[in-house]
N, C-alpha and C. Protein backbone atom coordinates (compact mmCIF):
# COMPACT_ATOMS: atom_id res chain seq x y z
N UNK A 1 70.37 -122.87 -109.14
CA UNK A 1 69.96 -123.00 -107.76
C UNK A 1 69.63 -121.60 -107.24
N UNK A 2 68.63 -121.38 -106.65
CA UNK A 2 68.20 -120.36 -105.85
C UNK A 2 67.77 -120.55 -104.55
N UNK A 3 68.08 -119.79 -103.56
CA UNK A 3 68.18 -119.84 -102.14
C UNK A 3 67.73 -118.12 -101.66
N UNK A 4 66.80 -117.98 -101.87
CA UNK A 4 66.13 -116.68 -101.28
C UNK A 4 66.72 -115.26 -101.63
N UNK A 5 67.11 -115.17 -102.69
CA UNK A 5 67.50 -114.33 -103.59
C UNK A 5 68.80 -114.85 -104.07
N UNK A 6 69.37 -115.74 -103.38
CA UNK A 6 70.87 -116.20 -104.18
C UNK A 6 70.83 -116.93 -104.96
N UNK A 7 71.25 -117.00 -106.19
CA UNK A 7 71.00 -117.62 -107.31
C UNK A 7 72.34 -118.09 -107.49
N UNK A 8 73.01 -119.03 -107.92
CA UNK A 8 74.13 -119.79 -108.39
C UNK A 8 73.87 -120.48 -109.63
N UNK A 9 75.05 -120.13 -110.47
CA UNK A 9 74.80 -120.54 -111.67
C UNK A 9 76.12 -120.62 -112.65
N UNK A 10 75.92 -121.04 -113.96
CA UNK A 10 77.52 -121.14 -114.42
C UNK A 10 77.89 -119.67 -115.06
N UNK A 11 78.87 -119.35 -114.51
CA UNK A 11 78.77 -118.00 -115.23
C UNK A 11 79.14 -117.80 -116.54
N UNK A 12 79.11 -116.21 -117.22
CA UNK A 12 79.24 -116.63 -118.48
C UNK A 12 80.23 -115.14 -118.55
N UNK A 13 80.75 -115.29 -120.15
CA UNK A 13 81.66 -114.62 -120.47
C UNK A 13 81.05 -112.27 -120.27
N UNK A 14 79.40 -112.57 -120.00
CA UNK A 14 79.21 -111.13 -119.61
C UNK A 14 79.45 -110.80 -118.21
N UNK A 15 79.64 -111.97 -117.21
CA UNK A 15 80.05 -112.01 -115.84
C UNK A 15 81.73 -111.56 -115.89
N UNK A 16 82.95 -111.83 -116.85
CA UNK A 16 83.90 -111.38 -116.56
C UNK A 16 84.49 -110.37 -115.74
N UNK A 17 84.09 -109.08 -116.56
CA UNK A 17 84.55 -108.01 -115.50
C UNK A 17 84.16 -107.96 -114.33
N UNK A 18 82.92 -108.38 -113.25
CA UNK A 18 82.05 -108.32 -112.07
C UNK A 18 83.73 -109.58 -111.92
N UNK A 19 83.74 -111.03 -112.34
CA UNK A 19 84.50 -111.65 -111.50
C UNK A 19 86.32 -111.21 -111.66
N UNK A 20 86.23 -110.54 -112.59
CA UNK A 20 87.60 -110.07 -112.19
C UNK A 20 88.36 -109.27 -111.06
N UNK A 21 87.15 -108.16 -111.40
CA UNK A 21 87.00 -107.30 -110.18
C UNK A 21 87.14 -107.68 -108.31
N UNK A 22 86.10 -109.00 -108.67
CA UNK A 22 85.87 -109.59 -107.08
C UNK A 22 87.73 -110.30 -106.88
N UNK A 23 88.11 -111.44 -108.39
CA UNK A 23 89.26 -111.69 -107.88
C UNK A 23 90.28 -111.09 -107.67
N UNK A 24 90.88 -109.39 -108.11
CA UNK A 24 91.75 -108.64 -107.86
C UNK A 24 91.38 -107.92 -106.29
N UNK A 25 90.20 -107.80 -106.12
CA UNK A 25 89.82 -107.36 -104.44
C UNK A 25 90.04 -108.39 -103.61
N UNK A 26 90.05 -109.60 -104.21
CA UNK A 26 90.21 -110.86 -102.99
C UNK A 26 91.47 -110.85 -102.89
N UNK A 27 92.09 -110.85 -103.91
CA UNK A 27 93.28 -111.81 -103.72
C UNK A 27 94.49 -110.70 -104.19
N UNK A 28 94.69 -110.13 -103.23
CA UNK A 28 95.69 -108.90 -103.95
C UNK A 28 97.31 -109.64 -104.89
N UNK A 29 97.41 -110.76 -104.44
CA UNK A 29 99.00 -110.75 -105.06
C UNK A 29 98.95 -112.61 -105.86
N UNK A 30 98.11 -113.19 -105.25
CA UNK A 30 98.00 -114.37 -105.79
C UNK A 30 96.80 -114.42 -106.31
N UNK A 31 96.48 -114.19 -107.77
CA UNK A 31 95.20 -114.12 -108.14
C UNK A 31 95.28 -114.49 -109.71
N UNK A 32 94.18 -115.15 -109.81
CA UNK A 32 93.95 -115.38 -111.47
C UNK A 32 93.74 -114.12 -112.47
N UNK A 33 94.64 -114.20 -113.61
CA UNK A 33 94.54 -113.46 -114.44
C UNK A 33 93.50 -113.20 -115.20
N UNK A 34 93.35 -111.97 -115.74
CA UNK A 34 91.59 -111.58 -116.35
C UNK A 34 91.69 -112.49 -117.56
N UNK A 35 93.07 -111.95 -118.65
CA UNK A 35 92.88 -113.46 -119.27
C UNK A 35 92.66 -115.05 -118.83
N UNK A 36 92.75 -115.08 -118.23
CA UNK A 36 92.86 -116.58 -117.42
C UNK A 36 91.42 -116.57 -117.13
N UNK A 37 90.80 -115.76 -116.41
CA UNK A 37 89.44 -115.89 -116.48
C UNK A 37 88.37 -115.99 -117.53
N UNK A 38 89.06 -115.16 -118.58
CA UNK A 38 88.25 -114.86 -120.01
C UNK A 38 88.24 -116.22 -120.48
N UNK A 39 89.14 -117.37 -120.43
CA UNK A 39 89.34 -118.49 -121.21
C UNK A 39 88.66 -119.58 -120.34
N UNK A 40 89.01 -119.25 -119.21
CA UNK A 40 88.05 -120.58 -118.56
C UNK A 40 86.88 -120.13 -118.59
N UNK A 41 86.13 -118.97 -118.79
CA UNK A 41 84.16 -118.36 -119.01
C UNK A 41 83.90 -119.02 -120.22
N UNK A 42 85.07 -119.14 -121.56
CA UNK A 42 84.57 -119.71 -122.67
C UNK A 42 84.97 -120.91 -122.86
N UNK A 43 84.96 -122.08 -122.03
CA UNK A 43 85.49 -123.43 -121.93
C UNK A 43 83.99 -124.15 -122.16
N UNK A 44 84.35 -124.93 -122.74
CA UNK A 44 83.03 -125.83 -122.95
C UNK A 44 82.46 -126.11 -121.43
N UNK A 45 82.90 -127.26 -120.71
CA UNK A 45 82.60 -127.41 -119.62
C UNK A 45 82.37 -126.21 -118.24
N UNK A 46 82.05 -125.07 -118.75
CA UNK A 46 82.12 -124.21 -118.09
C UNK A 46 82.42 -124.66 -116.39
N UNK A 47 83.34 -124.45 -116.28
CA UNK A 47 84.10 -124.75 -114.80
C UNK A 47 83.91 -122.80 -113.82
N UNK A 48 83.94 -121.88 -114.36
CA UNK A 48 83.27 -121.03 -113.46
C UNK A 48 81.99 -120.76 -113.08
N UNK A 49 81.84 -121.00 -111.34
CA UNK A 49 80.34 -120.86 -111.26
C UNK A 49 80.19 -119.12 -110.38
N UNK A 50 78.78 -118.76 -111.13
CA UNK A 50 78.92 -117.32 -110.31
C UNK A 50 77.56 -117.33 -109.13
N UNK A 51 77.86 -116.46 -108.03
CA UNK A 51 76.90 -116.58 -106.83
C UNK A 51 76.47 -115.10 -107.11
N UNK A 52 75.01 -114.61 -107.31
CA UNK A 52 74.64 -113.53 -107.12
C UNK A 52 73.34 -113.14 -106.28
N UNK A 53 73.18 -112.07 -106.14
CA UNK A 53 72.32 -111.85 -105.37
C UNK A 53 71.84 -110.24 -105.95
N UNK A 54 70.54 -110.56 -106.36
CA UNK A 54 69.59 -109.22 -107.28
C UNK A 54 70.65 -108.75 -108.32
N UNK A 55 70.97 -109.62 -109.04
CA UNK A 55 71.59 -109.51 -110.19
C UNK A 55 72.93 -109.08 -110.10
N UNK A 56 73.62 -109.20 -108.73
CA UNK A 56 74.90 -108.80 -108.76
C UNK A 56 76.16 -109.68 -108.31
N UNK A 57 77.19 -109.69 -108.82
CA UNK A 57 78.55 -110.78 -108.26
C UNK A 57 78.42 -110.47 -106.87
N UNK A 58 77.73 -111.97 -105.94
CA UNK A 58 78.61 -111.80 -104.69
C UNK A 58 79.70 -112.89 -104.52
N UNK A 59 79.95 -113.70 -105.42
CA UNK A 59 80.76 -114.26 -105.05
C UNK A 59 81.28 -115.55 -106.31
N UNK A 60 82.06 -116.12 -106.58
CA UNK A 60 82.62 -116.77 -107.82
C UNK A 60 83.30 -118.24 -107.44
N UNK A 61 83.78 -118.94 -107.69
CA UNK A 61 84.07 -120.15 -107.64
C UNK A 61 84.96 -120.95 -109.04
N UNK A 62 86.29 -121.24 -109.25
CA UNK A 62 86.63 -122.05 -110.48
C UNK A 62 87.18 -123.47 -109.96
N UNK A 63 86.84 -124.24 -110.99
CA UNK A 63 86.94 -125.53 -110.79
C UNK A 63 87.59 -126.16 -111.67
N UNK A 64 88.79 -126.79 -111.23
CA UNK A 64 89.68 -127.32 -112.58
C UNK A 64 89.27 -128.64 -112.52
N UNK A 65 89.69 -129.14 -113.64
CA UNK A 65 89.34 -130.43 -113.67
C UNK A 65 90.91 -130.84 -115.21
N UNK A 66 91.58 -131.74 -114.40
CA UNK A 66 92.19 -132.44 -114.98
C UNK A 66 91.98 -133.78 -115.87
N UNK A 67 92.42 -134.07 -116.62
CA UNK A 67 92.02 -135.28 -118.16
C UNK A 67 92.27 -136.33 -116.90
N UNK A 68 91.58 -137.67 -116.53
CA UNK A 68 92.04 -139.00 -115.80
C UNK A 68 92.54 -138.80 -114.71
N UNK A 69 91.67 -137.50 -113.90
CA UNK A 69 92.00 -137.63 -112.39
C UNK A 69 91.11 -137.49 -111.61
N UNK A 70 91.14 -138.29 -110.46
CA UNK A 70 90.34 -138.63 -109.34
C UNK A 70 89.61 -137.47 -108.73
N UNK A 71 90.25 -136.15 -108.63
CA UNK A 71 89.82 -135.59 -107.94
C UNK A 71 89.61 -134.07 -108.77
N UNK A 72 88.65 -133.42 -108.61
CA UNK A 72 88.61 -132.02 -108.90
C UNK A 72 89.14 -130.90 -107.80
N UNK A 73 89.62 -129.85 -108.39
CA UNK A 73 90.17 -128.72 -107.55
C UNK A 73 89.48 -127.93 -107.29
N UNK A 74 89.47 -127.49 -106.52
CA UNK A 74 88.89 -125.72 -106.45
C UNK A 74 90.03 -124.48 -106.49
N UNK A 75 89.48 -124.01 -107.36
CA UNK A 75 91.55 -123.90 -107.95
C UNK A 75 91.14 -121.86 -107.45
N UNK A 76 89.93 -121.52 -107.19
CA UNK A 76 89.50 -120.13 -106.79
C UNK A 76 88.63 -120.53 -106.10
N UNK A 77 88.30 -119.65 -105.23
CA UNK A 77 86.42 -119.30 -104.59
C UNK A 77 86.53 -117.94 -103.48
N UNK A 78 85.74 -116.74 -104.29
CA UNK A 78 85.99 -115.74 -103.75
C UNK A 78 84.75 -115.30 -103.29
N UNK A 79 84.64 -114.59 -102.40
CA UNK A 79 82.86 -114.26 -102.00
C UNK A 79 83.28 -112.34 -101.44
N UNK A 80 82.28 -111.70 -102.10
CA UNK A 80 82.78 -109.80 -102.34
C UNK A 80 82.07 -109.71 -100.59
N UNK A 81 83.01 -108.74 -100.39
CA UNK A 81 82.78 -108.48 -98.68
C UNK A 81 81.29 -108.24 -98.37
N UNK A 82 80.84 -107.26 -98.96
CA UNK A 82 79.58 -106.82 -98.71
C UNK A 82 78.35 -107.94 -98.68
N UNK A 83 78.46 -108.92 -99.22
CA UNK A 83 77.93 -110.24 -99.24
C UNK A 83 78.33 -111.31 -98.48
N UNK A 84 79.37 -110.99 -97.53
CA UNK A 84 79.57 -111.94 -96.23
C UNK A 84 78.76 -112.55 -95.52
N UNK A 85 78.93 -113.65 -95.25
CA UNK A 85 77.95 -114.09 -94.00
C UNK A 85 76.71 -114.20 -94.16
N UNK A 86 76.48 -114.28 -95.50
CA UNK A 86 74.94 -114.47 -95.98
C UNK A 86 74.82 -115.94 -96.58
N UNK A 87 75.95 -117.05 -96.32
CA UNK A 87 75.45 -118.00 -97.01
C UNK A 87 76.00 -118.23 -98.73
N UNK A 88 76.68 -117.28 -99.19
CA UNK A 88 77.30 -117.54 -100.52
C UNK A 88 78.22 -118.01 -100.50
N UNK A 89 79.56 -118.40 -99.62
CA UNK A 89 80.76 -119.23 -99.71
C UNK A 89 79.76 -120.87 -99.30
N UNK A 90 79.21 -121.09 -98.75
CA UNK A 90 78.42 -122.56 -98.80
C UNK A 90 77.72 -122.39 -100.32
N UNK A 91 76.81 -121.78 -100.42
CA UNK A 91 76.21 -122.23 -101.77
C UNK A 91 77.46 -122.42 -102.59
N UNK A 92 78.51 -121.49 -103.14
CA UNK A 92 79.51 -121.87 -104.04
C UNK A 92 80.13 -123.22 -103.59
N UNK A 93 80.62 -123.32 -102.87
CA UNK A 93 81.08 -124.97 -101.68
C UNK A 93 80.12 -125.74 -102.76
N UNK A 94 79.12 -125.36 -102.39
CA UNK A 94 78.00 -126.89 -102.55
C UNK A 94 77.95 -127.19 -104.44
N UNK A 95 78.21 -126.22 -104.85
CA UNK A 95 78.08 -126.35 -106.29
C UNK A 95 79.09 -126.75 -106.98
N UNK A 96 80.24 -126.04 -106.19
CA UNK A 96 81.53 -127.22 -106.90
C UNK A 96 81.39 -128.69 -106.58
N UNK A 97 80.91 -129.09 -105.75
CA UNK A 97 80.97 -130.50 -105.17
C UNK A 97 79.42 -131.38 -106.26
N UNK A 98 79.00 -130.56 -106.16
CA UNK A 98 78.19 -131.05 -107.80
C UNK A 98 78.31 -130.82 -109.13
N UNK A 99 79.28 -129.68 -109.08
CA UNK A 99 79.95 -129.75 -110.51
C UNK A 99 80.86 -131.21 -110.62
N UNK A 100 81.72 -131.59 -109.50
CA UNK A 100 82.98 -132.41 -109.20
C UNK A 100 81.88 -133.66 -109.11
N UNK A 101 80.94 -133.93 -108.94
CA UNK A 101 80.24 -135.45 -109.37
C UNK A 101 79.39 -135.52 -110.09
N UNK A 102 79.34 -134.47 -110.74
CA UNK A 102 78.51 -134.80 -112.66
C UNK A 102 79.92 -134.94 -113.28
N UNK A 103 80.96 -134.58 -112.75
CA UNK A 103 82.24 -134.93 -114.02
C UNK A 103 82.86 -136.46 -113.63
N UNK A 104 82.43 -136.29 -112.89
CA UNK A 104 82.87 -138.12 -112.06
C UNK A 104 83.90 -138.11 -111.15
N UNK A 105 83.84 -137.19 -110.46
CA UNK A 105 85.31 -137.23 -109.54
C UNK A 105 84.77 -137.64 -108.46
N UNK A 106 86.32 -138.48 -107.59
CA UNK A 106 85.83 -138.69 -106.41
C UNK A 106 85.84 -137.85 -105.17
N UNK A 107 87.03 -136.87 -105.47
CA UNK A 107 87.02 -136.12 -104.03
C UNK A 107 87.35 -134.71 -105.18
N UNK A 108 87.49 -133.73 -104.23
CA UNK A 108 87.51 -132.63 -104.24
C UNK A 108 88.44 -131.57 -103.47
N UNK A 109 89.00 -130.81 -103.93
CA UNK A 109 90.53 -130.58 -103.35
C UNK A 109 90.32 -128.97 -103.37
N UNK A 110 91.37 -128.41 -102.43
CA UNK A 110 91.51 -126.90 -102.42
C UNK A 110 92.56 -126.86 -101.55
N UNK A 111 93.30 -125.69 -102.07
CA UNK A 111 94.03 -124.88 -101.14
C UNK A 111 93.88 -123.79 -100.37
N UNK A 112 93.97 -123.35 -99.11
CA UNK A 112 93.43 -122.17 -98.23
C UNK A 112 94.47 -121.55 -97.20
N UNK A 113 94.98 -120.27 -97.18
CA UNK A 113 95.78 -119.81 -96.58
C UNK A 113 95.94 -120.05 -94.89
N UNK A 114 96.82 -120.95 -94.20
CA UNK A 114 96.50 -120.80 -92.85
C UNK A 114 96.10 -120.47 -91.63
N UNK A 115 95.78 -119.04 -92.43
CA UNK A 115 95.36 -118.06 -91.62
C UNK A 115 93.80 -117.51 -91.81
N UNK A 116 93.62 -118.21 -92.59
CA UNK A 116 91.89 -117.79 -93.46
C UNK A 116 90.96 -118.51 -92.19
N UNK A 117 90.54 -118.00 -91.40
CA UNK A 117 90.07 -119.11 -90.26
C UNK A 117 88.52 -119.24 -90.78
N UNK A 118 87.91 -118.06 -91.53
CA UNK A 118 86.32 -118.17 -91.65
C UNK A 118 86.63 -119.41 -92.71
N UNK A 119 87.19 -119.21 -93.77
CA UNK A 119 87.31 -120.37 -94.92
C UNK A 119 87.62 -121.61 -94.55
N UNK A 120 88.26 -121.73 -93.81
CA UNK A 120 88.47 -123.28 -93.27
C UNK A 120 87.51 -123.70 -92.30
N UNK A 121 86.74 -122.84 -91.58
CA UNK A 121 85.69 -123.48 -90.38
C UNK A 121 84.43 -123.84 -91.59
N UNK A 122 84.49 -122.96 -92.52
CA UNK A 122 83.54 -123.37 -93.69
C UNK A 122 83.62 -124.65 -93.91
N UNK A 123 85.17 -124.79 -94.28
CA UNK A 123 85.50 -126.11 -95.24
C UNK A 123 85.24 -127.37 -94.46
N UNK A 124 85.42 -127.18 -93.01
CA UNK A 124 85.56 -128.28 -92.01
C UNK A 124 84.22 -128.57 -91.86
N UNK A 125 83.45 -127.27 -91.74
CA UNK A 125 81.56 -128.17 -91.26
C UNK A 125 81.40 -128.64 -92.42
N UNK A 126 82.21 -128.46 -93.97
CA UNK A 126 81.30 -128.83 -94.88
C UNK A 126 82.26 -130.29 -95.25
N UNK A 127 82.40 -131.16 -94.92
CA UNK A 127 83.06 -132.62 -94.38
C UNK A 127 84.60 -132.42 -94.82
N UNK A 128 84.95 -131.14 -95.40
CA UNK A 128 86.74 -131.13 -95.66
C UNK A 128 87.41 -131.85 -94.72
N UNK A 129 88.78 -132.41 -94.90
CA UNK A 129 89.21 -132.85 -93.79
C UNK A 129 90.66 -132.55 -94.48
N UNK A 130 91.76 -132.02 -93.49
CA UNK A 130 93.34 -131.33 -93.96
C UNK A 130 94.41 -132.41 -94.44
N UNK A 131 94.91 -132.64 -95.27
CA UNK A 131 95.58 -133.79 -95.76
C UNK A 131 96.90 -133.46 -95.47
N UNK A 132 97.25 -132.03 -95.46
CA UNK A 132 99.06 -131.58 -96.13
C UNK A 132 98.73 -130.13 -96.09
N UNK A 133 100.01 -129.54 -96.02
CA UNK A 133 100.31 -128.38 -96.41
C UNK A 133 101.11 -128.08 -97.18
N UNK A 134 101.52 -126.82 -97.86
CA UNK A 134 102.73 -126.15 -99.14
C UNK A 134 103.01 -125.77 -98.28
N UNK A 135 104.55 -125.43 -97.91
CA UNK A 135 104.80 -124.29 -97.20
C UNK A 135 105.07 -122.89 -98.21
N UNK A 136 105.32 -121.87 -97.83
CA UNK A 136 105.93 -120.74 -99.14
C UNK A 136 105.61 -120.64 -100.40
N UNK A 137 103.74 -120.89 -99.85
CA UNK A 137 102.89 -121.20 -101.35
C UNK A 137 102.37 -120.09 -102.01
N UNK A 138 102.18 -119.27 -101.24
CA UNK A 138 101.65 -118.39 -101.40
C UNK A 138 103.10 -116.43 -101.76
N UNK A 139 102.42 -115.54 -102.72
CA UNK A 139 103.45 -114.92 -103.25
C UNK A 139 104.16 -114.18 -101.66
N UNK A 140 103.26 -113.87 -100.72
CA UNK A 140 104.09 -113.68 -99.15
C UNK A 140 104.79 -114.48 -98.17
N UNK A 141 104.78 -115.62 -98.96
CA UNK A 141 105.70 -117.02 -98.29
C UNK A 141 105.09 -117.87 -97.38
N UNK A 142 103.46 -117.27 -97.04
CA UNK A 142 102.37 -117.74 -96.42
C UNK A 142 102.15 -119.52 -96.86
N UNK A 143 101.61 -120.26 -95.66
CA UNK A 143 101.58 -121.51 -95.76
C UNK A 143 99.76 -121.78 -96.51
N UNK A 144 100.08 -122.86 -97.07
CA UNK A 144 98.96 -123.05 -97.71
C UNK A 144 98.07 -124.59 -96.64
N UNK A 145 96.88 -124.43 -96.71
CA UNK A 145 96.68 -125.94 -95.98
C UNK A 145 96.14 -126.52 -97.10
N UNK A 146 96.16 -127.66 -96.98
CA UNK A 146 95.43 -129.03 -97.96
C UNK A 146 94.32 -129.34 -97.58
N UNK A 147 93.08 -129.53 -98.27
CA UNK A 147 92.32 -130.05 -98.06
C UNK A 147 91.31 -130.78 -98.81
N UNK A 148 90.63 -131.80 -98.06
CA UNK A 148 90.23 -132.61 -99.78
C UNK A 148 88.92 -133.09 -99.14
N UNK A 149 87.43 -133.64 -99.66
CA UNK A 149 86.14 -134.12 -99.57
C UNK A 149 86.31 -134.95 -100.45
N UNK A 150 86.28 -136.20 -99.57
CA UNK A 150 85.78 -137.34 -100.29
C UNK A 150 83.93 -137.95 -100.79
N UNK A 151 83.91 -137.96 -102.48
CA UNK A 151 82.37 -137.51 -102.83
C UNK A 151 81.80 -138.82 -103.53
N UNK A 152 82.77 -139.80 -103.29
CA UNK A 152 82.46 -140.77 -103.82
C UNK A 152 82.70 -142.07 -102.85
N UNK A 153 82.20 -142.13 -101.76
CA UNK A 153 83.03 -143.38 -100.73
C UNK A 153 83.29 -144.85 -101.58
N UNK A 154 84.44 -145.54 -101.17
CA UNK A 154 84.71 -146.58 -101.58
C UNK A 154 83.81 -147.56 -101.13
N UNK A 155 83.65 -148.93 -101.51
CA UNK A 155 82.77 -149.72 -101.08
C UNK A 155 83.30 -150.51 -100.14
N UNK A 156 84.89 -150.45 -100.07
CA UNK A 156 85.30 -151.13 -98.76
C UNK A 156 86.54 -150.31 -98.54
N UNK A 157 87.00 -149.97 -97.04
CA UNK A 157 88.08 -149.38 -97.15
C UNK A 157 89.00 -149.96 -97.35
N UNK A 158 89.15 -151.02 -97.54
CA UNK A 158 90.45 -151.68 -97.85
C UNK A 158 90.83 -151.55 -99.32
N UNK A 159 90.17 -151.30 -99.95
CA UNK A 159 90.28 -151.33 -101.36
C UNK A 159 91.39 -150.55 -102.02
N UNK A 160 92.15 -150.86 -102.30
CA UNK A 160 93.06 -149.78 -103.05
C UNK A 160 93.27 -150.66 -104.65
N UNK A 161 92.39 -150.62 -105.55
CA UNK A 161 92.70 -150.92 -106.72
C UNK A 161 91.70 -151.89 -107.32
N UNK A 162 92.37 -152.79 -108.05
CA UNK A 162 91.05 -154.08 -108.92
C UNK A 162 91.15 -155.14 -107.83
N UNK A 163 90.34 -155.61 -108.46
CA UNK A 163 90.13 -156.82 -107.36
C UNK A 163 90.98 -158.07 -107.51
N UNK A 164 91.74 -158.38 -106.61
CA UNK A 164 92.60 -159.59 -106.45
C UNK A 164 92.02 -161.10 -106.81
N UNK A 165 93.09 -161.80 -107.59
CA UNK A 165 92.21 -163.27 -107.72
C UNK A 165 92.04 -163.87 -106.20
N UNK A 166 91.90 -164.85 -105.83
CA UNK A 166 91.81 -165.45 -104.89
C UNK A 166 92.51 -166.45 -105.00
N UNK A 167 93.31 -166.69 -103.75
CA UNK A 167 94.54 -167.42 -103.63
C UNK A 167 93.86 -169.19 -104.37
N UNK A 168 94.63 -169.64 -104.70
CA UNK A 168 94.58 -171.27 -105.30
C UNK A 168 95.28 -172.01 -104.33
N UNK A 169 93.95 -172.81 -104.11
CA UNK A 169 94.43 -174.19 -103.41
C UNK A 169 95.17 -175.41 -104.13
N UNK A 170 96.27 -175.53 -103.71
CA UNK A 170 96.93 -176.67 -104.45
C UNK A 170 96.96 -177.88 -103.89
N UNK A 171 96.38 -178.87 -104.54
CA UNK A 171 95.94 -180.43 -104.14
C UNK A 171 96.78 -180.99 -104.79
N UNK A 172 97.29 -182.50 -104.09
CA UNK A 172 98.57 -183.28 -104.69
C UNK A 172 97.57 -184.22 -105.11
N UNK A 173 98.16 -184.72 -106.22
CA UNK A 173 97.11 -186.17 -106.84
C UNK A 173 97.95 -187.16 -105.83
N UNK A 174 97.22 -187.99 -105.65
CA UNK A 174 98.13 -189.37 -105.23
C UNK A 174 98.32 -190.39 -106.52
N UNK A 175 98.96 -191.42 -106.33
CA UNK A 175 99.55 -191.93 -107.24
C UNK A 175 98.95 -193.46 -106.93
């Protein structure tokens, strides 16, 4: 995807150091490990997507995805300061949510510090809606909020599961 010089794409294992870098500047104390990054760049399903702009990291995105579950995570999404406010935390947004329904999920999940107000006004125009919080989730004892996009609507809301037989009418024979 390209958007007027921003390009989004899956990143690859020569993107490492650029996203390590961005995640040790984002995230000083709760942050994914460079190994941890090195292994999810060489995952088949490549679940890291990178946001750049004239060939450079502005911003990164990882996406877990669990074996037989409903929903995908956004388990990172970091965007490098100097690239603020240009539109790269939405493009990354928008690409996990199409990574998360080519894998078949229905909603889409993240955690965001309570206090992150640009990240959550993000998350909210982009249909998030807050389910829950962690409290003391974070390594400063900081509260975490919940939040989840539903990407697959049900066909009725009542639905929670397979479909029920339908009750049986019982007729008496007469004699």
């Amino acid at each position: 995807m390209d958007k007027g010089g921003l390009v989004v794409r899956a990143a690859v294992l020569d993107d490492l150091d650029a996203i390590t870098r961005l995640e040790y500047d984002s995230f000083p104390e709760d942050r994914v490990s460079r190994r941890s990054l090195r292994y999810f760049l060489s995952t088949p399903h490549q679940p890291v997507i990178a946001a750049t702009i004239a060939n450079e990291i502005a911003g990164y995105a990882l996406v877990s995805l669990r074996k037989r579950a409903r929903a995908a995570r956004i388990y990172s999404i970091a965007v490098d300061a100097a690239y603020a406010r240009r539109g790269v935390g939405l493009a990354l947004l928008q690409a996990c949510e199409k990574y998360a329904r080519l894998h078949g999920r229905a909603l889409l999940t993240l955690e965001v510090r309570y206090d992150n107000a640009a990240a959550i006004a993000l998350y909210e125009k982009s249909d998030f809606r807050q389910f829950g919080e962690h409290t003391d989730y974070y390594a400063d004892g900081a509260t975490a909020l919940r939040y989840k996009k539903v990407l697959v609507p049900r066909a009725h809301p009542q639905d929670h599961g397979p479909p029920r037989r339908p009750k049986r009418t019982r007729f008496r024979r007469e004699r």
